[in-house]
N, C-alpha and C. Protein backbone atom coordinates (compact mmCIF):
# COMPACT_ATOMS: atom_id res chain seq x y z
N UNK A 1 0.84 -1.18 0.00
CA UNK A 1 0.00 0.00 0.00
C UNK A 1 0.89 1.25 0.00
N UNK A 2 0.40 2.52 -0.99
CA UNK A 2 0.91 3.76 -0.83
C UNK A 2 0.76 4.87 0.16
N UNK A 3 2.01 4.91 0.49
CA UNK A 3 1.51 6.54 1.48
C UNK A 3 1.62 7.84 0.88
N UNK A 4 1.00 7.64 -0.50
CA UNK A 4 0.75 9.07 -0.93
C UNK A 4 -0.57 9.66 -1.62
N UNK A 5 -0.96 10.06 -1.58
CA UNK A 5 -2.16 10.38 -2.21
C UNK A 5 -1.55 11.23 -3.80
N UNK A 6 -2.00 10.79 -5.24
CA UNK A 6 -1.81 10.89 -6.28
C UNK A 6 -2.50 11.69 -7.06
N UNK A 7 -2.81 12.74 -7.16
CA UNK A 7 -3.96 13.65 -8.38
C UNK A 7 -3.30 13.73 -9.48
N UNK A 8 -3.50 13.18 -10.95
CA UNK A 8 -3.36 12.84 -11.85
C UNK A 8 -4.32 14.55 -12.81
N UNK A 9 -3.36 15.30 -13.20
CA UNK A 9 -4.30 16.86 -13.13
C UNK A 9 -3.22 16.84 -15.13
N UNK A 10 -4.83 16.75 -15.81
CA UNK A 10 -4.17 16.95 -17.16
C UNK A 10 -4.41 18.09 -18.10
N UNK A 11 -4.43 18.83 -19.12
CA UNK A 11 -5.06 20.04 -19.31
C UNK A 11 -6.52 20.21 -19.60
N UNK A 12 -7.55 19.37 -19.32
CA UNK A 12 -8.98 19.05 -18.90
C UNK A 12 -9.48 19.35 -17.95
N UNK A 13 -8.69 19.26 -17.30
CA UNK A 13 -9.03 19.28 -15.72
C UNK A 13 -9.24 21.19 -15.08
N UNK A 14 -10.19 21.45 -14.36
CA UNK A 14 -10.71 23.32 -14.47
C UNK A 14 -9.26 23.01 -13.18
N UNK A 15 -8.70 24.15 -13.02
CA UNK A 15 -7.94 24.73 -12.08
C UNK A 15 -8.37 25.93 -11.17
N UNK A 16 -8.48 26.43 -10.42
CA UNK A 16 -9.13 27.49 -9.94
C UNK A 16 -8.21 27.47 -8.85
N UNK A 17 -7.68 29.04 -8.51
CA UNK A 17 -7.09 29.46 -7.04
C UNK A 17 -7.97 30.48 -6.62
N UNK A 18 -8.22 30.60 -5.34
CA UNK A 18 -8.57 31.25 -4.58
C UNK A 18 -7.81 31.33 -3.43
N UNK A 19 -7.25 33.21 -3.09
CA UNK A 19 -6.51 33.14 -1.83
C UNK A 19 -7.55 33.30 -0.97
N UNK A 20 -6.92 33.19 0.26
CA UNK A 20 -7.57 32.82 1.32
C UNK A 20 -7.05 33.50 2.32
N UNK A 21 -7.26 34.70 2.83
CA UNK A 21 -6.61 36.36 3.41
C UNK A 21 -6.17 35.91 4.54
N UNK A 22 -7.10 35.29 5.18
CA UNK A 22 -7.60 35.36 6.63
C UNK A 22 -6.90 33.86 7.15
N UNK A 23 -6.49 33.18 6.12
CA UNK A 23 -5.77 31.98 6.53
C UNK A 23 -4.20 32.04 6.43
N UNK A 24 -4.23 33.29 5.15
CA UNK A 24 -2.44 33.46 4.66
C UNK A 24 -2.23 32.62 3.86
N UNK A 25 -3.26 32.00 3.29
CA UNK A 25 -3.01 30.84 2.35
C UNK A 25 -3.88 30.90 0.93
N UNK A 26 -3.35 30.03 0.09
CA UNK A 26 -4.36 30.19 -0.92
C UNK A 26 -4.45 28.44 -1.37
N UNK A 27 -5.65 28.48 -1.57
CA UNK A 27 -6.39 27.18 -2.10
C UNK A 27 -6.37 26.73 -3.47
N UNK A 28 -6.03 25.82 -3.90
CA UNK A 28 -5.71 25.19 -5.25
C UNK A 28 -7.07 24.19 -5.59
N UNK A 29 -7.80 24.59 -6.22
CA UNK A 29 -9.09 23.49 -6.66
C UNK A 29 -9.07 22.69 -7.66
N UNK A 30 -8.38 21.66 -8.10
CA UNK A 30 -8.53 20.61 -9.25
C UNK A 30 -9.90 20.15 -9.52
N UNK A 31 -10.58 19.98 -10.78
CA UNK A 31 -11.39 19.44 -11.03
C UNK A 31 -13.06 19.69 -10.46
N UNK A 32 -14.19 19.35 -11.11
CA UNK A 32 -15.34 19.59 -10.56
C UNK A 32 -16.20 18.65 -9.84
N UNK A 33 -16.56 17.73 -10.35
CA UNK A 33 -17.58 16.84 -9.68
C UNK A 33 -16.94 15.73 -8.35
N UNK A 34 -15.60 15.85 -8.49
CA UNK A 34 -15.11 15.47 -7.29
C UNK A 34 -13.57 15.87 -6.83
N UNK A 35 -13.82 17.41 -6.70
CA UNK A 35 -12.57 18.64 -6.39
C UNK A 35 -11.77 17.47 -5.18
N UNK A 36 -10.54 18.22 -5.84
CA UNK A 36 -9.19 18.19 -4.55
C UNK A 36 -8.70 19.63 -4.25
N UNK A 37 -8.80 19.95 -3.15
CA UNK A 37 -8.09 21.21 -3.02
C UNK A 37 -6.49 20.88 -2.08
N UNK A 38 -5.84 21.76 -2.75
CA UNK A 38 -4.27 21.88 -2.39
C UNK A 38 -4.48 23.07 -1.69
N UNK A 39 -4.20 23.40 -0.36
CA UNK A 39 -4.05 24.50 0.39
C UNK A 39 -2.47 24.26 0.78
N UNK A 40 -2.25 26.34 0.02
CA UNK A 40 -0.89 26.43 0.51
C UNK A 40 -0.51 27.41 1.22
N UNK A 41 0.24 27.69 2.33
CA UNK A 41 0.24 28.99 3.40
C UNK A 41 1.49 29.90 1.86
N UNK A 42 0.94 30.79 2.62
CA UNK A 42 1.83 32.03 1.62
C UNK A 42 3.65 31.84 2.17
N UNK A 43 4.15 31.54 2.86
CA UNK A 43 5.33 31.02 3.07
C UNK A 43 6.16 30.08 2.33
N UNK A 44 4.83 29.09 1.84
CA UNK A 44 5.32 27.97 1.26
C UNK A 44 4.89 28.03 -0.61
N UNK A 45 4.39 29.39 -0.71
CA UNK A 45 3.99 29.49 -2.16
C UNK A 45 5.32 29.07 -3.07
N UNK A 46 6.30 30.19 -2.81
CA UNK A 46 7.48 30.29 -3.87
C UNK A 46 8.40 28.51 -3.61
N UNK A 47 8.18 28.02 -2.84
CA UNK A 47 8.79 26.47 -2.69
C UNK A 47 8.02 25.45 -3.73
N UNK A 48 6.96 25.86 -3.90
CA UNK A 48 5.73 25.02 -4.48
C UNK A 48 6.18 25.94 -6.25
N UNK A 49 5.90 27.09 -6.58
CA UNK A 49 6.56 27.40 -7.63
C UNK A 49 7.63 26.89 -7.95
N UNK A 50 8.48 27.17 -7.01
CA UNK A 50 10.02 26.67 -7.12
C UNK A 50 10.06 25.10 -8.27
N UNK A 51 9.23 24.40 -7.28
CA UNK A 51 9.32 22.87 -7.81
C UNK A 51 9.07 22.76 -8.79
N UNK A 52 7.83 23.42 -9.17
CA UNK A 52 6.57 22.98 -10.32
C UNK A 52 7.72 23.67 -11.44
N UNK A 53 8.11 24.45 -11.36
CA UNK A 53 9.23 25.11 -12.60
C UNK A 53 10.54 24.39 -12.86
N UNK A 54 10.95 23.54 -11.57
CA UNK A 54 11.89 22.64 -11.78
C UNK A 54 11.86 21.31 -12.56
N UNK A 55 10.58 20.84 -12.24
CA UNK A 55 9.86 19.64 -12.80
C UNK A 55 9.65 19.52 -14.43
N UNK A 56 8.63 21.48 -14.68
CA UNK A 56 9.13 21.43 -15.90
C UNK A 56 10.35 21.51 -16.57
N UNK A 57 11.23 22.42 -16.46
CA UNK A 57 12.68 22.48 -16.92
C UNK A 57 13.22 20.72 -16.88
N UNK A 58 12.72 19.73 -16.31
CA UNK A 58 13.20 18.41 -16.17
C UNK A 58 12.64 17.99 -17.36
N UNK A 59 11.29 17.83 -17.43
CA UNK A 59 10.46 17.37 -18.67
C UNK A 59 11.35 18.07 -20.19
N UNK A 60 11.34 19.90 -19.69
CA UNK A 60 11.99 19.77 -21.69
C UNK A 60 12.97 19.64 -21.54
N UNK A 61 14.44 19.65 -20.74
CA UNK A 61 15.43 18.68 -21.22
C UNK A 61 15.38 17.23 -21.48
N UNK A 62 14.68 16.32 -21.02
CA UNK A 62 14.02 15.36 -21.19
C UNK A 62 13.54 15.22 -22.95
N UNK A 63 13.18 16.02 -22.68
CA UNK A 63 12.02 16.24 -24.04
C UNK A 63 13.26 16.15 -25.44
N UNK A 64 14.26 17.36 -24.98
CA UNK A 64 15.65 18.03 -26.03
C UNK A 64 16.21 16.78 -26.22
N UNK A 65 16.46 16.30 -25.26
CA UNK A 65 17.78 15.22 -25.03
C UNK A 65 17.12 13.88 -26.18
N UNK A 66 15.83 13.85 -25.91
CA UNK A 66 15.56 12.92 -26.60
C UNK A 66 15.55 12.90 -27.99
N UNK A 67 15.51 14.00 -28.57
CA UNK A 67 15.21 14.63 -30.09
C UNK A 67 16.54 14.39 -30.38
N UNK A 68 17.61 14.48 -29.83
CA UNK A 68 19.09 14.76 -30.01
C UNK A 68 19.49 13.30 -30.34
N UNK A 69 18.89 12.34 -29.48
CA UNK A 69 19.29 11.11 -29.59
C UNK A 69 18.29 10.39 -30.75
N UNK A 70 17.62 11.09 -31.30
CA UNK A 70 16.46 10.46 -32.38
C UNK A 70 14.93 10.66 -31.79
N UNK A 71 13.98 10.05 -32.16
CA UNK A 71 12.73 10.11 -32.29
C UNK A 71 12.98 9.86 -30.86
N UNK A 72 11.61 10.77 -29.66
CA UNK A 72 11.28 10.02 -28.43
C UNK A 72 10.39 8.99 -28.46
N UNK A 73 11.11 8.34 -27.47
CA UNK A 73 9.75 7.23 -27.27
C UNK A 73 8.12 7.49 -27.01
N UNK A 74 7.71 6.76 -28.01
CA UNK A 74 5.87 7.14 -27.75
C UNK A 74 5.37 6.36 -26.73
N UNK A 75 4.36 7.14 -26.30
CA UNK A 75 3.80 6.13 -24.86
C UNK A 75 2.70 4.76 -25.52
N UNK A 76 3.19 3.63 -24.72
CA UNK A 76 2.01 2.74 -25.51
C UNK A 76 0.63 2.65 -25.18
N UNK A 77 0.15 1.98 -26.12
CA UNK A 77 -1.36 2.11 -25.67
C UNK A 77 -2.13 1.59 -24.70
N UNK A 78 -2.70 1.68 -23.41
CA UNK A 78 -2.96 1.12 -22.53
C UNK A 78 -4.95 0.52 -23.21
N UNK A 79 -4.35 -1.03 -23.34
CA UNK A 79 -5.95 -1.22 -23.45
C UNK A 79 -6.44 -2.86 -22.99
């Protein structure tokens, strides 16, 4: 069993922030008919940027490196 909880968030999915004054935080809403919200204190915003910009910069070298070495691999078909 996992100890993590997984949100799988693709460009379908509605995004919505709302800060939240009175908490110092702002709320992250994935999705509609059965939302996850990510609450983050304003302390911990630029750590959470931080990442999410690191992650990408991982993906397009990822992405470069692969073009360099030939065609990337396509994902297979799950069926």
């Amino acid at each position: 069993m996992r100890d993590m909880v997984q949100v799988h968030v693709t460009d379908d999915v509605p995004i919505r922030a709302q800060a939240l004054p009175f908490a110092d935080r702002v709320e992250i809403r994935f999705g509609k008919a059965f939302p996850v919200a990510l609450i983050v204190d304003r302390t911990a915003l630029d750590t959470l940027i931080t990442a999410i910009t690191a992650g990408r910069a991982e993906l397009d070298a990822a992405r470069t490196h692969g073009q360099e070495r030939g065609s990337p691999k396509q994902p297979r078909d799950r069926q």
